[in-house]
Protein backbone atom coordinates (compact mmCIF):
# COMPACT_ATOMS: atom_id res chain seq x y z
CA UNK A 1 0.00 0.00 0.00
CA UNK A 2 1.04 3.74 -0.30
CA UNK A 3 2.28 5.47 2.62
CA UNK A 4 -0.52 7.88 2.32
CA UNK A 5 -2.89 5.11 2.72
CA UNK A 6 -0.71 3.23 5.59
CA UNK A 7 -0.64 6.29 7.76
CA UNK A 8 -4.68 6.79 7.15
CA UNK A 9 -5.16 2.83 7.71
CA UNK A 10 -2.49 2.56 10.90
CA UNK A 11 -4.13 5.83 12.59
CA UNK A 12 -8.06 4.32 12.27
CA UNK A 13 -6.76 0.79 13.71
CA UNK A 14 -4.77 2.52 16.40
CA UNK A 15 -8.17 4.94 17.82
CA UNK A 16 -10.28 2.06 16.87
CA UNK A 17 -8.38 -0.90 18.74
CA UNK A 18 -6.41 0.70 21.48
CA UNK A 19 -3.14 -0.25 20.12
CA UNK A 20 -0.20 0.63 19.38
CA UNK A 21 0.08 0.27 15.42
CA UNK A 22 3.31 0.09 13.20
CA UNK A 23 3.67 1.16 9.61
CA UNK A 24 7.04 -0.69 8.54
CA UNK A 25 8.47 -0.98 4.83
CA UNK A 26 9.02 -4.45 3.62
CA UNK A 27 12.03 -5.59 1.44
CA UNK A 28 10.46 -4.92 -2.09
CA UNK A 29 9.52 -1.23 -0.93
CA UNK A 30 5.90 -1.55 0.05
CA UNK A 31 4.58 -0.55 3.21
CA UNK A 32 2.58 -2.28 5.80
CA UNK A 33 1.24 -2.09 8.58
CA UNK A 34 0.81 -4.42 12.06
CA UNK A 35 0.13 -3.96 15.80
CA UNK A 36 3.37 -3.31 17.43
CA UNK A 37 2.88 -6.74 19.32
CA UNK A 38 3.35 -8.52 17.18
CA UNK A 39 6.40 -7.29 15.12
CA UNK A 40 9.44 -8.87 14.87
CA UNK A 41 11.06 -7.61 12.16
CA UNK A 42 13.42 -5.09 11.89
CA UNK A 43 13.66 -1.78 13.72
CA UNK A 44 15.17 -0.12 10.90
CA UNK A 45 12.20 -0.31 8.77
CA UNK A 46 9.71 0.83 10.43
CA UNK A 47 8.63 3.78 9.62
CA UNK A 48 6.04 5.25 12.38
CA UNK A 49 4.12 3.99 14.81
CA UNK A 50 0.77 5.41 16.61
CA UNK A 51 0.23 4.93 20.24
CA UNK A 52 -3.41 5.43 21.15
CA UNK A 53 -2.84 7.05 24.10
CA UNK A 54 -0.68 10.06 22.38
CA UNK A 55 -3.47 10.32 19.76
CA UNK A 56 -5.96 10.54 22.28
CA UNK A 57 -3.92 12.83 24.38
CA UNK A 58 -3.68 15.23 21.50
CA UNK A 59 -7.36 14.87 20.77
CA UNK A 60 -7.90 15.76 24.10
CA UNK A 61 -5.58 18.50 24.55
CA UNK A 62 -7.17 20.43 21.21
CA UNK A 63 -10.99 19.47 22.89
CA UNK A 64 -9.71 22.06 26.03
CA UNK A 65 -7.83 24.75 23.73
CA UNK A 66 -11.12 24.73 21.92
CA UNK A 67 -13.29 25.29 24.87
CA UNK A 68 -10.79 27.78 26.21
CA UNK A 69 -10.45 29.48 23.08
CA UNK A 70 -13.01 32.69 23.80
CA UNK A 71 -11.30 33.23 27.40
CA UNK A 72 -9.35 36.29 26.71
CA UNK A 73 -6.09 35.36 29.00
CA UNK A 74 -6.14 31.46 27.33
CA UNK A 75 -2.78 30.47 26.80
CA UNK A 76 -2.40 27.48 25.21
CA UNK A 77 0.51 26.35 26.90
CA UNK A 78 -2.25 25.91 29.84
CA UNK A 79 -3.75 22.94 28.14
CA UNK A 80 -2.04 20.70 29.18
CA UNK A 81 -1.90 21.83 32.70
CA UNK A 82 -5.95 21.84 32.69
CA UNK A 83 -5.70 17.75 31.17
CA UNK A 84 -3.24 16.57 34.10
């Protein structure tokens, strides 16, 4: 697969399963992808991975900048103050 659609197809599995989710690029160039847990290949090729908990994190974090966002003194290096 491209690494357009690897990145699209690793980020759904990763929010939709909970896990962490590696995209890695096989031997003939093509990229794949496969829960972390279960990869034993080289840690050369891979090429990202997505950890759930960072993505929701994020997702998060831009949820309380957005509710901030009409306080006049919001700084957005408060967020993640408010999330902790």
């Amino acid at each position: 697969m491209s690494l357009n659609d690897a990145h699209a197809f690793a980020f759904s599995l990763a929010t939709t399963l909970m896990a962490a989710i590696i995209i890695f690029q096989a031997g003939d160039g093509t990229f794949s992808i496969t829960p972390a847990s279960e990869y034993d290949g080289d840690i050369a090729a891979i090429v990202h991975d997505y950890d759930p908990r960072e993505i929701m994190s994020r997702i998060e974090d831009a949820w309380i900048c957005a509710a901030d966002r009409d306080r006049a003194a919001h700084n957005h290096s408060d967020c993640k103050k408010a999330r902790s």
